[in-house]
C-alpha atoms as a PDB file:
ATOM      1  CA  UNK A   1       2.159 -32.695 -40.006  1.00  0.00           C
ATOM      2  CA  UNK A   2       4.226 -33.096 -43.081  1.00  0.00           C
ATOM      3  CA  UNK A   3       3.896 -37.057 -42.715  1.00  0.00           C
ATOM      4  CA  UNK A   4      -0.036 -36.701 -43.101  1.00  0.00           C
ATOM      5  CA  UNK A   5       0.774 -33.996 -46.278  1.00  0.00           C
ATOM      6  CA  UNK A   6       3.129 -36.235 -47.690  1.00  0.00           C
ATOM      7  CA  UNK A   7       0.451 -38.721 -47.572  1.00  0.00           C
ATOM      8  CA  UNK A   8      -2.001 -36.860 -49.725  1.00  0.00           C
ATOM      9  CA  UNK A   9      -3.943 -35.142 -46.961  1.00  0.00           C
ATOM     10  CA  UNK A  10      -4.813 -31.555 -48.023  1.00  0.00           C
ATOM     11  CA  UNK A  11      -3.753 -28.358 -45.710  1.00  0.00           C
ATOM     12  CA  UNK A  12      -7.359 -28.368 -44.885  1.00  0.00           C
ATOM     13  CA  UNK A  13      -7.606 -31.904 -43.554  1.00  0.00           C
ATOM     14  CA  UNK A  14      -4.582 -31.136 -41.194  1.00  0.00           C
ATOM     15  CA  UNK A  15      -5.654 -28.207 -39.782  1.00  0.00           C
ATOM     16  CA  UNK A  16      -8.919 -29.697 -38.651  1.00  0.00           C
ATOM     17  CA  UNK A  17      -7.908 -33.125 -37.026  1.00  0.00           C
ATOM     18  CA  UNK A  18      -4.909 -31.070 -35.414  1.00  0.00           C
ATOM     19  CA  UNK A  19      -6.460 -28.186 -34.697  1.00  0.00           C
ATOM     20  CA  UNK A  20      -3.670 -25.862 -36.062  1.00  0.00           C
ATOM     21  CA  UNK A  21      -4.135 -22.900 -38.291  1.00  0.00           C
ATOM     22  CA  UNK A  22      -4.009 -23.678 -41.693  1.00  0.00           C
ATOM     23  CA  UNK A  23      -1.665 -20.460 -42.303  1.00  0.00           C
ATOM     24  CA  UNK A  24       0.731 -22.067 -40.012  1.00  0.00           C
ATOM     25  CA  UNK A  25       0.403 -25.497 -41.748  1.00  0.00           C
ATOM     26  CA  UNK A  26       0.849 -23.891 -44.890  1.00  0.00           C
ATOM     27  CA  UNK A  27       4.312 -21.837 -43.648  1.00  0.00           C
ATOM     28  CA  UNK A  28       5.892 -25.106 -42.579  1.00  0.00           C
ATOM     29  CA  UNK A  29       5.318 -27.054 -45.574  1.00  0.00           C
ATOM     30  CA  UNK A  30       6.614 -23.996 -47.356  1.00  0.00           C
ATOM     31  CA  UNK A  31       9.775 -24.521 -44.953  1.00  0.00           C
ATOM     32  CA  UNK A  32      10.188 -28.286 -45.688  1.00  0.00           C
ATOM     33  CA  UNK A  33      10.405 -27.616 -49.072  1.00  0.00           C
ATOM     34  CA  UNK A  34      12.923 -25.063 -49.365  1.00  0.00           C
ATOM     35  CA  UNK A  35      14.967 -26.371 -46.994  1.00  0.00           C
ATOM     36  CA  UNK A  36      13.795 -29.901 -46.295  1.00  0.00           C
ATOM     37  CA  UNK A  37      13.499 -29.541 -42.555  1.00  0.00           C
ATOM     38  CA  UNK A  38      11.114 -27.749 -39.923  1.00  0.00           C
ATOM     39  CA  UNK A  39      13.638 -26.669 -37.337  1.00  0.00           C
ATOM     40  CA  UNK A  40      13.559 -22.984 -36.472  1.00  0.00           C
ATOM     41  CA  UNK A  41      16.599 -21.061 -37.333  1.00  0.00           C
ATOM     42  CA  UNK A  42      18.458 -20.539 -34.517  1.00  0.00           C
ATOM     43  CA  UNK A  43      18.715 -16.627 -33.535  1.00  0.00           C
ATOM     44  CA  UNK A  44      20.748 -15.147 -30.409  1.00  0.00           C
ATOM     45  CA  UNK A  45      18.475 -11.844 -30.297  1.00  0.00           C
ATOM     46  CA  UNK A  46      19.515  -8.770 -29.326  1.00  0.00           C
ATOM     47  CA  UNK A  47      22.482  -8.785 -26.759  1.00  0.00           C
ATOM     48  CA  UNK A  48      21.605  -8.219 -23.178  1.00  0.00           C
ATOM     49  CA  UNK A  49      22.457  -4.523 -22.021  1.00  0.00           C
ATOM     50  CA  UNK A  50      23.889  -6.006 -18.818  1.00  0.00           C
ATOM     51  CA  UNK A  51      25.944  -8.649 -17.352  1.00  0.00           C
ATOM     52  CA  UNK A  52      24.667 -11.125 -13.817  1.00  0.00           C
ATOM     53  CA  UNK A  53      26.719  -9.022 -11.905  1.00  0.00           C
ATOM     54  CA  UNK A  54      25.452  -5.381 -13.116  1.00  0.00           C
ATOM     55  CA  UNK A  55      22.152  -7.119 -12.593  1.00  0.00           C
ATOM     56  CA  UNK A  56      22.527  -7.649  -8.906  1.00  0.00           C
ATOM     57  CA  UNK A  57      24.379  -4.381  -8.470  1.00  0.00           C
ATOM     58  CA  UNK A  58      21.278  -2.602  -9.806  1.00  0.00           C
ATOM     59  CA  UNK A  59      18.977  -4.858  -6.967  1.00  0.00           C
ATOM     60  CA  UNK A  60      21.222  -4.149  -4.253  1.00  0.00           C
ATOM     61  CA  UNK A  61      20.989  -0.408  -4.710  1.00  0.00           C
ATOM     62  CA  UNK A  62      17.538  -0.169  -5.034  1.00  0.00           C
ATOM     63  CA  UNK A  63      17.143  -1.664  -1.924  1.00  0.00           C
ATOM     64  CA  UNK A  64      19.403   0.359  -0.011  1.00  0.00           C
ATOM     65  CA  UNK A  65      17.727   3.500  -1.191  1.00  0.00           C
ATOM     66  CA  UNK A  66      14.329   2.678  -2.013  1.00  0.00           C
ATOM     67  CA  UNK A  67      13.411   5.943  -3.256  1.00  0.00           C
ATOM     68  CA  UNK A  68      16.020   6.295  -6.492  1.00  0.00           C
ATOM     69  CA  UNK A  69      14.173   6.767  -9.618  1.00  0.00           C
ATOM     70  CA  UNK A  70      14.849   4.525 -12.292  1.00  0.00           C
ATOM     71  CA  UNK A  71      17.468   7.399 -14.268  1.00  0.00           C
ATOM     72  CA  UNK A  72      18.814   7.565 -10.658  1.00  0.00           C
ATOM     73  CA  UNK A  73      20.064   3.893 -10.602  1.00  0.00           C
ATOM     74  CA  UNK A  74      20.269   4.112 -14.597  1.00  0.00           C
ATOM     75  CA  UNK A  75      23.332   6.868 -13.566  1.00  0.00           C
ATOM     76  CA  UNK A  76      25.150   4.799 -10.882  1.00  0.00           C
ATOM     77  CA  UNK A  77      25.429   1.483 -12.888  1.00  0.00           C
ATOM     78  CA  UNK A  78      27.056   3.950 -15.450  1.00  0.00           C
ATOM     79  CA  UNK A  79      29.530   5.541 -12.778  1.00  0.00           C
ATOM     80  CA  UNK A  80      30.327   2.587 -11.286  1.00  0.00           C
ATOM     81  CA  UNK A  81      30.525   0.050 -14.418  1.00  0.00           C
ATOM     82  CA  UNK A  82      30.676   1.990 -17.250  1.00  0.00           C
ATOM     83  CA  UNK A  83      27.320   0.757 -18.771  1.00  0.00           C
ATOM     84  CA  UNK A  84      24.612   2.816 -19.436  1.00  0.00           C
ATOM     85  CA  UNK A  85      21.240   1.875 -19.793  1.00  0.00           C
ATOM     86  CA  UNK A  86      17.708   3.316 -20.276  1.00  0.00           C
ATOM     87  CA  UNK A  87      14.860   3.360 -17.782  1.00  0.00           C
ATOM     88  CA  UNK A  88      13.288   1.041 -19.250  1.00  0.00           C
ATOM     89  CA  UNK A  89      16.142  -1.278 -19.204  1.00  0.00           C
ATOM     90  CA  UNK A  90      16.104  -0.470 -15.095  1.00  0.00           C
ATOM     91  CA  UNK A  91      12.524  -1.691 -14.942  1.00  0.00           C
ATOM     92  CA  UNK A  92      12.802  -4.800 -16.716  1.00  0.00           C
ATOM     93  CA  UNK A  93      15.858  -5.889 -14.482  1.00  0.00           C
ATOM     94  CA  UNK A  94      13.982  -5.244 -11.251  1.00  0.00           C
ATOM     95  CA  UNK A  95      11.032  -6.390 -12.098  1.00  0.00           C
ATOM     96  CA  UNK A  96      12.507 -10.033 -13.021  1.00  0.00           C
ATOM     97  CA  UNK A  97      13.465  -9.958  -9.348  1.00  0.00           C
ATOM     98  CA  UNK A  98      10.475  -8.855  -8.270  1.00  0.00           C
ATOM     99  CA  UNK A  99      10.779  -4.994  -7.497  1.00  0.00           C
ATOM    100  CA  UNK A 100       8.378  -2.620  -8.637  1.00  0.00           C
ATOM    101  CA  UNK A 101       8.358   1.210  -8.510  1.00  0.00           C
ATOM    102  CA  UNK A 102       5.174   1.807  -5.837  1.00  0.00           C
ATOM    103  CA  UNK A 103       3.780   4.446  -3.718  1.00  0.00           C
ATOM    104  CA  UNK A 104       4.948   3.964   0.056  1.00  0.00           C
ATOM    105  CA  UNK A 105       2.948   3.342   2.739  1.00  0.00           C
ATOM    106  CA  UNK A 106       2.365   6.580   4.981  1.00  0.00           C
ATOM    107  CA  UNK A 107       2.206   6.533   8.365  1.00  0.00           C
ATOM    108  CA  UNK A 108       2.133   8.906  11.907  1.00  0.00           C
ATOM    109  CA  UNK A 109       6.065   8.425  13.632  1.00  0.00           C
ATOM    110  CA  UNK A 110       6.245   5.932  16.320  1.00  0.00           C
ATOM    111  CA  UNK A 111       8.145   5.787  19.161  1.00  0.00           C
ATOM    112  CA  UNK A 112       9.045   2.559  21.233  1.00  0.00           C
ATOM    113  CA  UNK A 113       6.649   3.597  24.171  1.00  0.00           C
ATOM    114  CA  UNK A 114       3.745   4.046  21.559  1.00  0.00           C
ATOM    115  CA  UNK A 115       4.646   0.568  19.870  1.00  0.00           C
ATOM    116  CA  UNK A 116       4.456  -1.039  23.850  1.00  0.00           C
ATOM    117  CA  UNK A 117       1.265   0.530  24.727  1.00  0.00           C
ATOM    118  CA  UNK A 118      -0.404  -1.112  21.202  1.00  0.00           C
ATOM    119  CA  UNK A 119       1.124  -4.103  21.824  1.00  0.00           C
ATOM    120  CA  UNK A 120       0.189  -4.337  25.685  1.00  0.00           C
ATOM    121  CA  UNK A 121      -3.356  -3.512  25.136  1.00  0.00           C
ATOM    122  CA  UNK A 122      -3.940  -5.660  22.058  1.00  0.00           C
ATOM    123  CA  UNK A 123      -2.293  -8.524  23.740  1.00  0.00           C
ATOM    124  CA  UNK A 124      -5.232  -7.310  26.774  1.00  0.00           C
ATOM    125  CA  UNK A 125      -8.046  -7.706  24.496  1.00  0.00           C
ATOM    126  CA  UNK A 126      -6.869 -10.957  22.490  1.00  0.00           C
ATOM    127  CA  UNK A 127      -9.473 -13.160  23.818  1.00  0.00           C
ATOM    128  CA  UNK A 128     -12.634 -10.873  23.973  1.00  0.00           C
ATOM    129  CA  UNK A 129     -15.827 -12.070  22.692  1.00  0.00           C
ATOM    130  CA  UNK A 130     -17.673 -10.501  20.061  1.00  0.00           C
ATOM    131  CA  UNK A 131     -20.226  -9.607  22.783  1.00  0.00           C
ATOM    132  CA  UNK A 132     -17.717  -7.770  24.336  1.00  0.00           C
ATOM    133  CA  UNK A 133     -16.458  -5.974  21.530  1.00  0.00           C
ATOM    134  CA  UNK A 134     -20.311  -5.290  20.472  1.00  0.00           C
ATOM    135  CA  UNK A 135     -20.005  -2.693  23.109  1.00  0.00           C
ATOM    136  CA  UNK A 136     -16.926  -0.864  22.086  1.00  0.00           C
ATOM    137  CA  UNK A 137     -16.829   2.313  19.674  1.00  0.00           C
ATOM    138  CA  UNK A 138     -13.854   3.514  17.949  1.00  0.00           C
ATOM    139  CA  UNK A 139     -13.195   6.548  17.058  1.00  0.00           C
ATOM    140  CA  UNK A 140     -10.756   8.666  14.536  1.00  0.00           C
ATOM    141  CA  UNK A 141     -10.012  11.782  13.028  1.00  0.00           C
ATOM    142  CA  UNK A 142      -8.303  13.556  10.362  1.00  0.00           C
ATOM    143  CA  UNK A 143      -7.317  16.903   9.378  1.00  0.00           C
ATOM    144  CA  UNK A 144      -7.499  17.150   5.889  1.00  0.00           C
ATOM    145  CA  UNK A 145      -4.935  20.587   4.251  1.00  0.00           C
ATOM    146  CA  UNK A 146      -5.673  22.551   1.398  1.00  0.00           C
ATOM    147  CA  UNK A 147      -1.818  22.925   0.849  1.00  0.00           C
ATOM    148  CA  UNK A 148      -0.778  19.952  -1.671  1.00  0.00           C
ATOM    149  CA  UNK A 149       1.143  17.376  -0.623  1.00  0.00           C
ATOM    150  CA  UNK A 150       2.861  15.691  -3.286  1.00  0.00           C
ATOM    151  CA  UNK A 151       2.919  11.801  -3.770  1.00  0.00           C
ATOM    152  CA  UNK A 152       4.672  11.310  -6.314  1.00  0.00           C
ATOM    153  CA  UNK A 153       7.930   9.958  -4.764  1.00  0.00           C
ATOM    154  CA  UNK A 154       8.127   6.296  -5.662  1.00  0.00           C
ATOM    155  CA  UNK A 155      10.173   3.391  -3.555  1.00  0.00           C
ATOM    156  CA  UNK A 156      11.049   0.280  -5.055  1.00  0.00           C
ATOM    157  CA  UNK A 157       9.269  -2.942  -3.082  1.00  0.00           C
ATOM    158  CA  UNK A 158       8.448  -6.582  -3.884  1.00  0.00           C
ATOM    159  CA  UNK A 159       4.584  -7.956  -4.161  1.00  0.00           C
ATOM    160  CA  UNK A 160       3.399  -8.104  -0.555  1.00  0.00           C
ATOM    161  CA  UNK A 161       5.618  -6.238   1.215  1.00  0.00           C
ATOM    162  CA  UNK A 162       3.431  -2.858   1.264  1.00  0.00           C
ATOM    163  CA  UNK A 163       3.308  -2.324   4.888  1.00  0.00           C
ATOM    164  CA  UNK A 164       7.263  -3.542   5.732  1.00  0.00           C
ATOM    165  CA  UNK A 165       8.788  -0.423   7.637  1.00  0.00           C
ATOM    166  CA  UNK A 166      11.377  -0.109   5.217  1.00  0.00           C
ATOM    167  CA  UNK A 167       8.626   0.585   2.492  1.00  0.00           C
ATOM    168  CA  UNK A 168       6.927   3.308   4.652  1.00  0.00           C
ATOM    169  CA  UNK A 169       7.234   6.786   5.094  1.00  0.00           C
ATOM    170  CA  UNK A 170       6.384   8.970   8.130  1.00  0.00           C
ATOM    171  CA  UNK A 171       4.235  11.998   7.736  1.00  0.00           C
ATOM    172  CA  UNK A 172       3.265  14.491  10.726  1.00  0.00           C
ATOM    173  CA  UNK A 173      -0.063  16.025  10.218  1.00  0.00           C
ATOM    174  CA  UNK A 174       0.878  19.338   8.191  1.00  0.00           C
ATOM    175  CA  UNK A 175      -0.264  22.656   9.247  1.00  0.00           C
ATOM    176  CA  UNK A 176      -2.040  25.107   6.782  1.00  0.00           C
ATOM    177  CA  UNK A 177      -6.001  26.093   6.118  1.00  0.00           C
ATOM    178  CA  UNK A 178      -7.407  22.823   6.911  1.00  0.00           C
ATOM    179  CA  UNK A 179     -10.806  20.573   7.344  1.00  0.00           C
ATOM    180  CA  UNK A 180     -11.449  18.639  10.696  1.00  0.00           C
ATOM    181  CA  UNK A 181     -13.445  15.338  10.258  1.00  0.00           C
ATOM    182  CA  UNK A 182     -14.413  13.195  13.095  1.00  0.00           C
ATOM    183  CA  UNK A 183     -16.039   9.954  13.168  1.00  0.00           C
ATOM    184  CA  UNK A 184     -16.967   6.785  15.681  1.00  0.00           C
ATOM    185  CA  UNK A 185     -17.862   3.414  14.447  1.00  0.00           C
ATOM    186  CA  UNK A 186     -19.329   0.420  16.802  1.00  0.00           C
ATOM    187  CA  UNK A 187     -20.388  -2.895  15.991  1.00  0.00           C
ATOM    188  CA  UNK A 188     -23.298  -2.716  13.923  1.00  0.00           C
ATOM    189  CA  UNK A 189     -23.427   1.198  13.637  1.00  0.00           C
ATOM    190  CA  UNK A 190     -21.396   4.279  13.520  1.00  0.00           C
ATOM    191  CA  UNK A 191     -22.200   8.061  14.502  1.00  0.00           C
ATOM    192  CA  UNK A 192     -22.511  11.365  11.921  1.00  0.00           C
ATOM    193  CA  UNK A 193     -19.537  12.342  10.575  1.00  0.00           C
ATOM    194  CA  UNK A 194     -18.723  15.492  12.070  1.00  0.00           C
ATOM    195  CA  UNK A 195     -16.781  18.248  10.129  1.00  0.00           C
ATOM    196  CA  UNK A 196     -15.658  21.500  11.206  1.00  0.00           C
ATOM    197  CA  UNK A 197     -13.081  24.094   9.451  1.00  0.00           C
ATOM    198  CA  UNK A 198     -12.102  25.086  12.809  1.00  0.00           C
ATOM    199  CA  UNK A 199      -9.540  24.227  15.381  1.00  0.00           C
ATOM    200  CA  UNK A 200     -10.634  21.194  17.716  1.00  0.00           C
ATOM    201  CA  UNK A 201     -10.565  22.690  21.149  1.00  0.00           C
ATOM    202  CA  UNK A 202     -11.250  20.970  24.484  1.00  0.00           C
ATOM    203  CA  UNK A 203     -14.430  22.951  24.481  1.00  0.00           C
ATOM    204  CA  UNK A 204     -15.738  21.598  21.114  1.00  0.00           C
ATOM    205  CA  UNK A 205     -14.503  18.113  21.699  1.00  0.00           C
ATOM    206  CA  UNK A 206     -16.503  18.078  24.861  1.00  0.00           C
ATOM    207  CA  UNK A 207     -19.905  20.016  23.563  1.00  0.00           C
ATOM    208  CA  UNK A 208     -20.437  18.700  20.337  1.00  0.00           C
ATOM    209  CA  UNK A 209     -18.250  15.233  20.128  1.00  0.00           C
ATOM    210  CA  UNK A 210     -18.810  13.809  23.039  1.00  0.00           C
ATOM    211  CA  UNK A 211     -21.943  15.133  23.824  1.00  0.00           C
ATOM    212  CA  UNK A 212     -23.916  15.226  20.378  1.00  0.00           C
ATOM    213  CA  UNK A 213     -22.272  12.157  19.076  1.00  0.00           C
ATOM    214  CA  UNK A 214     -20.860  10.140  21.964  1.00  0.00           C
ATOM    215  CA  UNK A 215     -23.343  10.328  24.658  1.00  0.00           C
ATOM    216  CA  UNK A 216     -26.542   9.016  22.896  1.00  0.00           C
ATOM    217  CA  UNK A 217     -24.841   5.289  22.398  1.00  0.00           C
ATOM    218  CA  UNK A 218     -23.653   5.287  25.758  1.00  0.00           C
ATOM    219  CA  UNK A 219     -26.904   6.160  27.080  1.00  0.00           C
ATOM    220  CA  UNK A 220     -28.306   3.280  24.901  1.00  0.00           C
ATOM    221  CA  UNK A 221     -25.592   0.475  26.082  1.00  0.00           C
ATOM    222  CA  UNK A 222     -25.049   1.666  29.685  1.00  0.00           C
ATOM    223  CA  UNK A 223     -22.104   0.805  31.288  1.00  0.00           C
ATOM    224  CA  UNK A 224     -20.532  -1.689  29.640  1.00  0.00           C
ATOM    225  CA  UNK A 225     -20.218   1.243  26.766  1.00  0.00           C
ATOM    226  CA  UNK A 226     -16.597   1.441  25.983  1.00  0.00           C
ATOM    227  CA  UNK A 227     -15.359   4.377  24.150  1.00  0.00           C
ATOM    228  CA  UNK A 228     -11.956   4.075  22.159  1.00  0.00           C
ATOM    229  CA  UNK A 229     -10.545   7.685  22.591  1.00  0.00           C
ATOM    230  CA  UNK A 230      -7.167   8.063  20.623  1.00  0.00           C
ATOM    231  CA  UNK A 231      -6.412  10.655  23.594  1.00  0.00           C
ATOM    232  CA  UNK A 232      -5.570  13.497  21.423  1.00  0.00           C
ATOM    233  CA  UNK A 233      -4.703  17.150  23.227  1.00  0.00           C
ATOM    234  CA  UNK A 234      -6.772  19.511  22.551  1.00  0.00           C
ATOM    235  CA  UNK A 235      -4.276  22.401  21.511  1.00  0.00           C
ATOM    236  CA  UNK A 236      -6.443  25.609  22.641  1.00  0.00           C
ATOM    237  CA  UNK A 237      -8.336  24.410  26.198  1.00  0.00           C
ATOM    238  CA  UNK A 238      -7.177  21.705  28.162  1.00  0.00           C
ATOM    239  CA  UNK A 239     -10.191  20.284  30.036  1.00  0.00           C
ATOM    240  CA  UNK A 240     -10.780  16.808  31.838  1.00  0.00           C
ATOM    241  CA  UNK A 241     -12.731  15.281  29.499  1.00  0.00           C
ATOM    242  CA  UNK A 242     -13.444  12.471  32.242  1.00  0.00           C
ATOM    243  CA  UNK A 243     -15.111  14.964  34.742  1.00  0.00           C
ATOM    244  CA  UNK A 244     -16.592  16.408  32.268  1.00  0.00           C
ATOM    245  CA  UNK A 245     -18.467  13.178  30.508  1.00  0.00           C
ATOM    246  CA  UNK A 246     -17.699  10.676  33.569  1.00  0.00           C
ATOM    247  CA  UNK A 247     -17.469   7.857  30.696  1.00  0.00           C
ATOM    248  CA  UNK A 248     -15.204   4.754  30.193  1.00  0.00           C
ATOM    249  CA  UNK A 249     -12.363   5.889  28.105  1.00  0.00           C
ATOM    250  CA  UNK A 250      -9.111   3.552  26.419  1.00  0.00           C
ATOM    251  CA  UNK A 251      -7.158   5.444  25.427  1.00  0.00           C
ATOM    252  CA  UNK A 252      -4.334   4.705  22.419  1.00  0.00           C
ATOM    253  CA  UNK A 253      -1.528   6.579  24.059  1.00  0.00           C
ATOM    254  CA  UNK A 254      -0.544   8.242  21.053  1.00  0.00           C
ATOM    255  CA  UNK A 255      -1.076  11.969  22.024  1.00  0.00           C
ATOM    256  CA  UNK A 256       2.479  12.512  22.193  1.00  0.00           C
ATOM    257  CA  UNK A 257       2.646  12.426  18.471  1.00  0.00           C
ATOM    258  CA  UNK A 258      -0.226  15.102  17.773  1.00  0.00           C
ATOM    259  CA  UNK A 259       0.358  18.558  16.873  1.00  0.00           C
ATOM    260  CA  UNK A 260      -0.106  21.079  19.502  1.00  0.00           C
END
């Protein structure tokens, strides 16, 4: 740049064959003559607020408790090091390591008998066709509270670690005035969604689920219909739901975890 201007060629000229700003052209010429170089002054910037080794204690204590807030970790590097530093400050250093304040992951408790049974019957069904599975309908339901349920806590987790069990947090369904919603899904279609404000009994689950909902796709696919109950107790009637419907159930073997 300052060969071709000391050559004759305008600002102008420059900034078109070089495709540079003239402004910026214009600064370093400005530069060259003042000082007679283009170099950029050296500058060391403002001091870092922590040393390497503050910066790994702050990592290491994130990780052991997840859920400290950045003023909580901001008030142990001070207790233990004598340096104090904003939020802010907490944020930048984690997130140059890649940790990130997120929402966890919530999930229903799981013992090791309920992990075995999933693991047992997935490892069953590996190498089912999509014929097969064509027949199958899955089912769910939640219970939806009116009382709040604050999500606001925070853990501290690294780009694609979301469902790690470290970055999870177990929930029971919560009692409280409450909304039932149940629902079935099979390849292709899915039932009504069926709400309620009541309790599910063993009498309602039999009369209106499986018998409103259920029953009209197993009368359509026969007998290789499959129906993927998640075996939940009914808390108010307990009734043999396989007398009752003489279907094919699978069941999930997680009623042990339901509220009763």
């Amino acid at each position: 740049i300052i060969g071709r201007l000391e050559c004759g060629r305008t600002q102008l000229e420059v900034s078109e064959e070089l495709g540079i700003v003239q402004s910026a052209i214009s600064r370093l010429w400005q530069r060259f003559q003042d000082d007679g170089n283009v170099s950029r002054c050296y500058s060391t910037g403002h001091p870092r607020d922590t040393t390497p080794n503050e910066d790994r204690y702050l990592a290491v204590t994130a990780k052991r408790n997840r859920r400290s807030t950045a003023s909580d970790l901001s008030r142990q590097l001070s207790s233990a090091t004598g340096t104090t530093v904003s939020r802010q400050t907490v944020y930048r250093r984690l997130g140059h390591i890649g940790l990130y304040a997120r929402r966890p992951v919530r999930c229903v408790p799981l013992t090791a008998t309920h992990c075995r049974l999933l693991l047992a019957w997935s490892r069953e069904h590996a190498l089912w066709t999509p014929q097969q599975w064509s027949c199958v309908m899955f089912s769910d339901e939640s219970r939806f509270s009116l009382q709040s349920d604050s999500r606001r806590t925070f853990i501290w987790r690294a780009p694609g670690t979301r469902y790690h069990q470290e970055n999870t947090i177990e929930r029971h369904r919560y009692g409280g005035a409450r909304w039932f919603v149940w629902g079935g899904i099979i390849l292709g279609s899915r039932t009504d969604l069926h709400v309620q404000s009541v309790t599910m009994t063993g009498h309602i689950y039999r009369d209106v689920i499986l018998e409103q909902h259920v029953r009209l796709f197993r009368g359509a696919m026969g007998a290789e219909f499959l129906f993927m109950d998640d075996n939940a107790r009914c808390p108010t009637v307990q009734i043999n739901v396989d007398e009752a419907f003489n279907r094919r159930i699978s069941p999930y073997g997680l009623a042990s975890i339901l509220p009763t």
